[in-house]
N, C-alpha and C. Protein backbone atom coordinates (compact mmCIF):
# COMPACT_ATOMS: atom_id res chain seq x y z
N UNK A 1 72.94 41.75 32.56
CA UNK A 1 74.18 42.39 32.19
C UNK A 1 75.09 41.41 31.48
N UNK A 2 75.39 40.20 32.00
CA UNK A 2 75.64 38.95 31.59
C UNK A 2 75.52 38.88 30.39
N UNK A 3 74.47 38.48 29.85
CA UNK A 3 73.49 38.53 28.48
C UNK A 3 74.49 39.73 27.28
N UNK A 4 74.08 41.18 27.70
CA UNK A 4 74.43 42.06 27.18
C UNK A 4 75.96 42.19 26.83
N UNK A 5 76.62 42.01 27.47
CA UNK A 5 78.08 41.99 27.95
C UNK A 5 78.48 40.76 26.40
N UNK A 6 77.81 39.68 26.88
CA UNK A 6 78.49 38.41 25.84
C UNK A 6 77.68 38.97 24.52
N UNK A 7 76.35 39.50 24.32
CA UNK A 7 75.89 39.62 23.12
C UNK A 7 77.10 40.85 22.14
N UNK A 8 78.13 41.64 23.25
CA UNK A 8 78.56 42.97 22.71
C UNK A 8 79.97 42.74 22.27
N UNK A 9 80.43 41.97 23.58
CA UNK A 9 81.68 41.57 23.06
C UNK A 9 82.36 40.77 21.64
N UNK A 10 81.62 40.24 20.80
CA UNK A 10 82.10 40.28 19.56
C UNK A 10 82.43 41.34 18.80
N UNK A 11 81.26 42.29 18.99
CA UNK A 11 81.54 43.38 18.07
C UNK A 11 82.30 44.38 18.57
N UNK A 12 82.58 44.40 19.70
CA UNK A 12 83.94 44.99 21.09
C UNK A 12 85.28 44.54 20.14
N UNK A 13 85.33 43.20 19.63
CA UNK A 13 86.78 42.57 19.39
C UNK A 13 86.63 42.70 18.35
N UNK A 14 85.55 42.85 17.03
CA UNK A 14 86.02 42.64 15.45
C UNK A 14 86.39 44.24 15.45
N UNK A 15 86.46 45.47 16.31
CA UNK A 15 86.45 47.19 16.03
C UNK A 15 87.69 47.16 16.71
N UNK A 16 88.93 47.10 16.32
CA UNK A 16 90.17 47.80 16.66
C UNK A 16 90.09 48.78 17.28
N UNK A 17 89.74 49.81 16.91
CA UNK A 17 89.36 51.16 17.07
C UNK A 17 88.30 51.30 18.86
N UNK A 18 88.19 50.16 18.88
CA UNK A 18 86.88 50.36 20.45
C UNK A 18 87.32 50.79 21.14
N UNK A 19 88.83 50.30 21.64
CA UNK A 19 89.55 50.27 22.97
C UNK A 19 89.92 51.94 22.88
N UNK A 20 90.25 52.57 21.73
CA UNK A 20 90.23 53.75 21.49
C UNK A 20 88.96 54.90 22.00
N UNK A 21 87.90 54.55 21.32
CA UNK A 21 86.81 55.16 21.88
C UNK A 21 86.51 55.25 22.58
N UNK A 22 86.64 53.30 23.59
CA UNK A 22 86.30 53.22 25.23
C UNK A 22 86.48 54.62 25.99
N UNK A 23 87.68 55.50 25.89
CA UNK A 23 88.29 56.33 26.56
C UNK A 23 87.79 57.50 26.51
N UNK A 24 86.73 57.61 25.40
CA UNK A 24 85.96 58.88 24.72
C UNK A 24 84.37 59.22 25.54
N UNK A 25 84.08 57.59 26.20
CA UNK A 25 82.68 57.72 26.70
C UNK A 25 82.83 58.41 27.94
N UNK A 26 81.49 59.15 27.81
CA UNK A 26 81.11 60.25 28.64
C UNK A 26 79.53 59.51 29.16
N UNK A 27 80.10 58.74 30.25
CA UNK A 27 78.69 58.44 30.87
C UNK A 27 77.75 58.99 31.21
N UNK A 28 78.45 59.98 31.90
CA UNK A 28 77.33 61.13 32.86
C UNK A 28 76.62 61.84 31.93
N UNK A 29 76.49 61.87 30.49
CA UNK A 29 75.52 62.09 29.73
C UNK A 29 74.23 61.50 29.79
N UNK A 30 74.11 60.50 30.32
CA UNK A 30 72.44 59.89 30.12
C UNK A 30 72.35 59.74 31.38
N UNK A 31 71.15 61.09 31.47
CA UNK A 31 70.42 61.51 32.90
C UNK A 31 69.30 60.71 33.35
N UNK A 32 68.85 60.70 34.58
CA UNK A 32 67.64 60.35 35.22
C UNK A 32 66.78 60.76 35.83
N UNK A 33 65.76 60.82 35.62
CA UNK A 33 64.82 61.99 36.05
C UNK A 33 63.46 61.65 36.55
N UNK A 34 63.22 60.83 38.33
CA UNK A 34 62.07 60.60 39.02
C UNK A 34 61.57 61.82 39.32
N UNK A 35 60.13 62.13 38.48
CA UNK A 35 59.57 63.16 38.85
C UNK A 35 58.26 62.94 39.48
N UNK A 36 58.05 63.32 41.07
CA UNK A 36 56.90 62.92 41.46
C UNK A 36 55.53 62.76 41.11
N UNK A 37 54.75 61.99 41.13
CA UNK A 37 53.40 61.75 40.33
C UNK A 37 52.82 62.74 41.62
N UNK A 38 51.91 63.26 40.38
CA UNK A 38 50.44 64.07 40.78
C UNK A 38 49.84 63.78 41.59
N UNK A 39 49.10 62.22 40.89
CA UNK A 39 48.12 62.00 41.55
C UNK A 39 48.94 60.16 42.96
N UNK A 40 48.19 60.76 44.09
CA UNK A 40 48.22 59.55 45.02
C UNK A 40 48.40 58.13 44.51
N UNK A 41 47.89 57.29 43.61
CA UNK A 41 47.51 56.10 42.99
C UNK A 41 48.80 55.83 42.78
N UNK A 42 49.77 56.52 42.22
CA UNK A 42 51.15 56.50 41.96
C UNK A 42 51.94 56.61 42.75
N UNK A 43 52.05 57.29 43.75
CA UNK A 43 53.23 57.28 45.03
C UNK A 43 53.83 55.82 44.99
N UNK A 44 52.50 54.83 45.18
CA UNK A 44 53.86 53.73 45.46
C UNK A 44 54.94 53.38 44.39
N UNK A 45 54.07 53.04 42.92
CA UNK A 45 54.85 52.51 42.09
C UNK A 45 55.94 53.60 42.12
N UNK A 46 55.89 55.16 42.14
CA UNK A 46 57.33 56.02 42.16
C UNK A 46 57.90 55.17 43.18
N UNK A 47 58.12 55.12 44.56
CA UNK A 47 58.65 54.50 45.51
C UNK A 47 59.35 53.23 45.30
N UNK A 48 58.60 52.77 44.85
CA UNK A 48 58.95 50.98 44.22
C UNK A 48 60.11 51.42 43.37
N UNK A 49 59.96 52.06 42.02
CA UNK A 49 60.65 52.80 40.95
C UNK A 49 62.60 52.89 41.36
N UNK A 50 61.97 53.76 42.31
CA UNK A 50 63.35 54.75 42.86
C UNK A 50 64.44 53.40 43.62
N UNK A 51 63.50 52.55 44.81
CA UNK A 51 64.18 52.05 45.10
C UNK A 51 64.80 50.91 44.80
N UNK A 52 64.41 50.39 43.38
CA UNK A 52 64.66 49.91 42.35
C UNK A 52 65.78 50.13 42.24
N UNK A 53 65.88 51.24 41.72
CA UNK A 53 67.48 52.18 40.78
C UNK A 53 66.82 51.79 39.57
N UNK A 54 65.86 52.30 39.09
CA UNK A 54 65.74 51.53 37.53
C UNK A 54 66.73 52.52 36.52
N UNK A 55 65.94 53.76 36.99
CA UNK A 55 66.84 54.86 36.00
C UNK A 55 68.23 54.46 36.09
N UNK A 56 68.96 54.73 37.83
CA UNK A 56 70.22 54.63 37.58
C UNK A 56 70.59 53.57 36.63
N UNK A 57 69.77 52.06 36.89
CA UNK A 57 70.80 51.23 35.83
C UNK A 57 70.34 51.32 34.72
N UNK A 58 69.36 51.80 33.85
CA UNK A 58 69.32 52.11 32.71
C UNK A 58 70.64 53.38 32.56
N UNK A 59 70.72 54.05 33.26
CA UNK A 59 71.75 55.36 32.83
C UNK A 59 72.99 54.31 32.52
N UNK A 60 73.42 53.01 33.42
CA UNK A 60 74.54 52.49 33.15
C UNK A 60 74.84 51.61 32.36
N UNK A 61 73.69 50.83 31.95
CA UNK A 61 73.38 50.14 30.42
C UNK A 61 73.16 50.82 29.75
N UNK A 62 73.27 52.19 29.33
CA UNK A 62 73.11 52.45 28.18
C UNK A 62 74.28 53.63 27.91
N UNK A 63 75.23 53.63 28.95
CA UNK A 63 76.38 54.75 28.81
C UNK A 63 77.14 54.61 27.70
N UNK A 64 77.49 53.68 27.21
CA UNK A 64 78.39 53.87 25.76
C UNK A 64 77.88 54.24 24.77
N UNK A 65 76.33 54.31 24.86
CA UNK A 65 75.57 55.54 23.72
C UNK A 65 76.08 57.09 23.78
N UNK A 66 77.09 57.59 24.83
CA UNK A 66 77.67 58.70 24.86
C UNK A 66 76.96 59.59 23.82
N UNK A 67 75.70 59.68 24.44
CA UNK A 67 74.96 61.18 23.69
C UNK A 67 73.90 60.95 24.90
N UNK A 68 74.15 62.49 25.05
CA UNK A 68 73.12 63.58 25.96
C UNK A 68 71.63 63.01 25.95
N UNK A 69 71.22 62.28 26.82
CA UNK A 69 69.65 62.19 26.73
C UNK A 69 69.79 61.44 28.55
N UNK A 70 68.07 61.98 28.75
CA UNK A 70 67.42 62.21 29.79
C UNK A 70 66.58 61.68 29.27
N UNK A 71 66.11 60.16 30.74
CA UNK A 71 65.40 59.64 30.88
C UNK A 71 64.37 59.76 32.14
N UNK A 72 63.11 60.02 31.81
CA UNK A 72 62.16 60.54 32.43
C UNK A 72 60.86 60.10 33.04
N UNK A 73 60.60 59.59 33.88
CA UNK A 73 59.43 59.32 35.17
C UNK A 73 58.54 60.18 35.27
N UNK A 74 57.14 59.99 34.94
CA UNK A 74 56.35 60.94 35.31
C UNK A 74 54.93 60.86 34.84
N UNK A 75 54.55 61.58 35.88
CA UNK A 75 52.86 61.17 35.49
C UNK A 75 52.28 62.38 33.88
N UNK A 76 51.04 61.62 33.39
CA UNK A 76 51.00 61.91 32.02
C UNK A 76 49.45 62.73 32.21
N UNK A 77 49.15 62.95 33.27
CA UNK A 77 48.05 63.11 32.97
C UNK A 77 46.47 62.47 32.50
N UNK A 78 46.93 61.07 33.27
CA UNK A 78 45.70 60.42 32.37
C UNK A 78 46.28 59.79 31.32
N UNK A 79 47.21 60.09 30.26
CA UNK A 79 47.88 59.23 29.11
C UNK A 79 48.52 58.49 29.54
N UNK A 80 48.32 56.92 28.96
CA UNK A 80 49.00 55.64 29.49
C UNK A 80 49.71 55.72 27.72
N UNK A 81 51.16 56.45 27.98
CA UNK A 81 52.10 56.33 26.85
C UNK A 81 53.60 56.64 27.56
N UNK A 82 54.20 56.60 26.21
CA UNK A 82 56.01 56.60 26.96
C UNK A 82 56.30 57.52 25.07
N UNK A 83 57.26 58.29 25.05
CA UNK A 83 58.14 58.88 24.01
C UNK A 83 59.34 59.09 23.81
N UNK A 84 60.02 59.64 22.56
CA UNK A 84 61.30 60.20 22.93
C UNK A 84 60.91 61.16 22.24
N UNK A 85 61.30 62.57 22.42
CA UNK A 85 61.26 63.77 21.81
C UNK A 85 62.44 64.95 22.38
N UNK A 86 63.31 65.12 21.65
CA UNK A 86 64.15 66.79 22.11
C UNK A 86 65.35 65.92 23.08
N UNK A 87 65.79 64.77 22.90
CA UNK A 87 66.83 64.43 23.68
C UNK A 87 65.88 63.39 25.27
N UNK A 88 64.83 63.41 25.22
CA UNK A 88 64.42 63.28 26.22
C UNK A 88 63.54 62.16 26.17
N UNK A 89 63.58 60.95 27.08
CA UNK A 89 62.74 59.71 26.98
C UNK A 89 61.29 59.83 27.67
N UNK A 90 60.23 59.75 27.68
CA UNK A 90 59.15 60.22 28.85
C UNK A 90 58.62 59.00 29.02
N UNK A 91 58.29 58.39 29.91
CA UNK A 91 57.29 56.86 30.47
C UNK A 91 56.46 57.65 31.61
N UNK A 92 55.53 57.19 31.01
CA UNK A 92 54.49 57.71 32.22
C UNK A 92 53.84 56.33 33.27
N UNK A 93 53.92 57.22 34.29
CA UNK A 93 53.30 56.66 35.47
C UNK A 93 52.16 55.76 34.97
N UNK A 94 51.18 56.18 33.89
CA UNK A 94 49.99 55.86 33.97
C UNK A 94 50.50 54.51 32.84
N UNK A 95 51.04 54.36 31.81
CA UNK A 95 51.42 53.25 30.89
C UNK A 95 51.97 51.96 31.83
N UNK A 96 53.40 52.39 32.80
CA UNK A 96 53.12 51.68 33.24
C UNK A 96 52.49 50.69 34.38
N UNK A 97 51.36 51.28 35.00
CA UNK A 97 50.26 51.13 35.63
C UNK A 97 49.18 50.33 34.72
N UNK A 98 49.33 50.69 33.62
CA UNK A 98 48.31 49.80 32.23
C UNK A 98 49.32 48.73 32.15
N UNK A 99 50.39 48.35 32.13
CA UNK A 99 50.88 47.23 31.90
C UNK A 99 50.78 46.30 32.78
N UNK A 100 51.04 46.56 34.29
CA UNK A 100 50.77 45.85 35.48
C UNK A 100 49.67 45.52 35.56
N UNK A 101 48.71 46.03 35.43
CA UNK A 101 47.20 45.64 35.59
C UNK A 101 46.66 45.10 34.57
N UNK A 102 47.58 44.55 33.69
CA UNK A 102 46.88 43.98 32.64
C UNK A 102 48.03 42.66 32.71
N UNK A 103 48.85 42.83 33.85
CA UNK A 103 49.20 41.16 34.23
C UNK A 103 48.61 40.41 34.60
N UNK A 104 48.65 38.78 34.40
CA UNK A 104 47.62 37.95 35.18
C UNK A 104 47.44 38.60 36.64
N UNK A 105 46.96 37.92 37.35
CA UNK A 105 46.18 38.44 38.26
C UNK A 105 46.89 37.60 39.41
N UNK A 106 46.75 37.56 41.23
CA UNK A 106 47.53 36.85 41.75
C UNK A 106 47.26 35.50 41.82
N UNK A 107 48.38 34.34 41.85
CA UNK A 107 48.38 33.06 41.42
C UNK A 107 48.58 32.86 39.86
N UNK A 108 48.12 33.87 39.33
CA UNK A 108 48.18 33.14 37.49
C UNK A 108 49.58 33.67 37.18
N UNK A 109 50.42 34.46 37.83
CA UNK A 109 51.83 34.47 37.21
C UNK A 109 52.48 33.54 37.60
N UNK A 110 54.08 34.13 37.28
CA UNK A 110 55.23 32.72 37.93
C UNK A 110 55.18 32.86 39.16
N UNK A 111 55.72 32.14 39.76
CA UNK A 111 55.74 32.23 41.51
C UNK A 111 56.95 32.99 42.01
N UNK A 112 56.52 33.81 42.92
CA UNK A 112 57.44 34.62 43.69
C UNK A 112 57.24 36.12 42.91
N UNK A 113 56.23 36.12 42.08
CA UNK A 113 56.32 37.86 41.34
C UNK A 113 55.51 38.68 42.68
N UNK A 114 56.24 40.20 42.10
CA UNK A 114 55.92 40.94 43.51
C UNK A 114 55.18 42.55 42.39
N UNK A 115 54.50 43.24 43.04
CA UNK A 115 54.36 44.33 42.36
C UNK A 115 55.82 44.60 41.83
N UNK A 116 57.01 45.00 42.83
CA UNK A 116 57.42 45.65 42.16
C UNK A 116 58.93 44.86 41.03
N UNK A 117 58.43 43.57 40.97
CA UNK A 117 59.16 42.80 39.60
C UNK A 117 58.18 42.82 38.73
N UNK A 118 56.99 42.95 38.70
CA UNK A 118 56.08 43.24 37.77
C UNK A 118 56.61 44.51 36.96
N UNK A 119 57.27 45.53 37.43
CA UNK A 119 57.55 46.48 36.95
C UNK A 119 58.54 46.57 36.21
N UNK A 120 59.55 45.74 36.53
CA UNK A 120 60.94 45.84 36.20
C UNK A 120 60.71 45.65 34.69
N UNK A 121 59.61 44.29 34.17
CA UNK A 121 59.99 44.28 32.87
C UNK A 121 59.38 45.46 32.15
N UNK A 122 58.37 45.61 32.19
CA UNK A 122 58.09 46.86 31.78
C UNK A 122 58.45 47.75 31.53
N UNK A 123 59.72 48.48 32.34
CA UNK A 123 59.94 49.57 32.43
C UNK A 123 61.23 49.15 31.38
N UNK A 124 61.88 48.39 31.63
CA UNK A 124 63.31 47.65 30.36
C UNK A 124 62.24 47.69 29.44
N UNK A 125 61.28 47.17 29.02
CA UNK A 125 61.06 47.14 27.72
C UNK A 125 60.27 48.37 27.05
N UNK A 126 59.81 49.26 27.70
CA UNK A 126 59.65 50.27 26.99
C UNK A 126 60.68 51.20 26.93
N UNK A 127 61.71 51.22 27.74
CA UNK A 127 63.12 52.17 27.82
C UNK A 127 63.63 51.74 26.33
N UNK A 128 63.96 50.49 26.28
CA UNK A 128 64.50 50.27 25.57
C UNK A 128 64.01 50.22 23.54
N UNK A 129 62.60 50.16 24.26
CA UNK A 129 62.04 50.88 22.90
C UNK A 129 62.04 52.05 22.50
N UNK A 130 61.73 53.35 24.01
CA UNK A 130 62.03 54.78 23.42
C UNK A 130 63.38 54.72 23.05
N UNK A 131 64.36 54.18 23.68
CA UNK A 131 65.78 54.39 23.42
C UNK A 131 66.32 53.96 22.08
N UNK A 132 65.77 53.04 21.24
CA UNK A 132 65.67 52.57 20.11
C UNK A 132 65.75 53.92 19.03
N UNK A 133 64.52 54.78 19.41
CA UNK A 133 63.79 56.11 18.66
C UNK A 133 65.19 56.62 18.53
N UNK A 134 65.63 57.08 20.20
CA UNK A 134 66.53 58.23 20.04
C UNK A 134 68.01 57.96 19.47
N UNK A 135 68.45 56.60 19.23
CA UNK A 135 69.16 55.95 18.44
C UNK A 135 69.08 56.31 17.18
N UNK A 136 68.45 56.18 16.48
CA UNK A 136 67.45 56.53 14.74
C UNK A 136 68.36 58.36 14.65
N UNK A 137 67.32 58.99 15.85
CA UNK A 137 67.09 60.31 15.90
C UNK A 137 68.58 60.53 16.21
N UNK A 138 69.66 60.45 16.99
CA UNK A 138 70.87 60.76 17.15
C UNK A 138 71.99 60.31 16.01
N UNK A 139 71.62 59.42 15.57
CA UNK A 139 72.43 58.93 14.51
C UNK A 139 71.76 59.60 12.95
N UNK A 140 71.11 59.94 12.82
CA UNK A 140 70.21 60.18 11.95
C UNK A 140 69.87 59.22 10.56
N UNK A 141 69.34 58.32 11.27
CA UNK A 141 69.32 57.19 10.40
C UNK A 141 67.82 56.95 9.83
């Protein structure tokens, strides 16, 4: 947050106009949405997920995007992918399950990683790639 915060605040202070807008954001626009996996194999990582808060703090890093979108948990069916389509972000259970298991193995990471910090990056870095899309797609750029 740290990071984010100092990377924003320049462009916070060169926009006159921010402190104005500040007042305009509508957080509770960017939803979160743990939807239980199908299949067993997944229960934990949902579990891990939730008690995380990943969604919630993605919903709160990304509230000054003040546009309507829902971010979404859920199993794919077998597809190890993530999208944005119709307002809506999708990461599937199964992608990131392909990312974890294609971490070193135990001992070959840093010390102290746990399944569920294995996850954390993962799940920031593909959020933040669908969220990229719906950026493009909302702005229409």
């Amino acid at each position: 947050r740290l990071i984010v915060a100092a990377l924003l605040l320049p462009i916070a202070c060169a926009d006159p106009a921010f402190a104005q807008k500040r007042e305009t954001l509508k957080p509770d626009q960017i939803r979160g949405a743990y939807v239980a996996p199908k299949e067993a194999k997944f229960t934990q990582m949902y579990e891990n997920l939730r008690e995380l808060k990943v969604l919630e703090r993605a919903r709160e890093l990304l509230s000054p995007l003040n546009a309507a979108l829902t971010i979404k948990l859920e199993g794919c069916d077998g597809v190890a992918n993530a999208w944005y389509e119709e307002d809506t972000v999708t990461i599937c259970y199964e992608y990131l399950d392909f990312i974890v298991q294609s971490a070193p193995g135990k001992g070959d990471g840093p010390k102290g990683t746990t399944e569920k910090s294995a996850l954390v990056g993962p799940f920031v870095d593909v959020t933040l790639h669908e969220i990229g899309h719906a950026v493009f797609d909302i702005l229409q750029v």
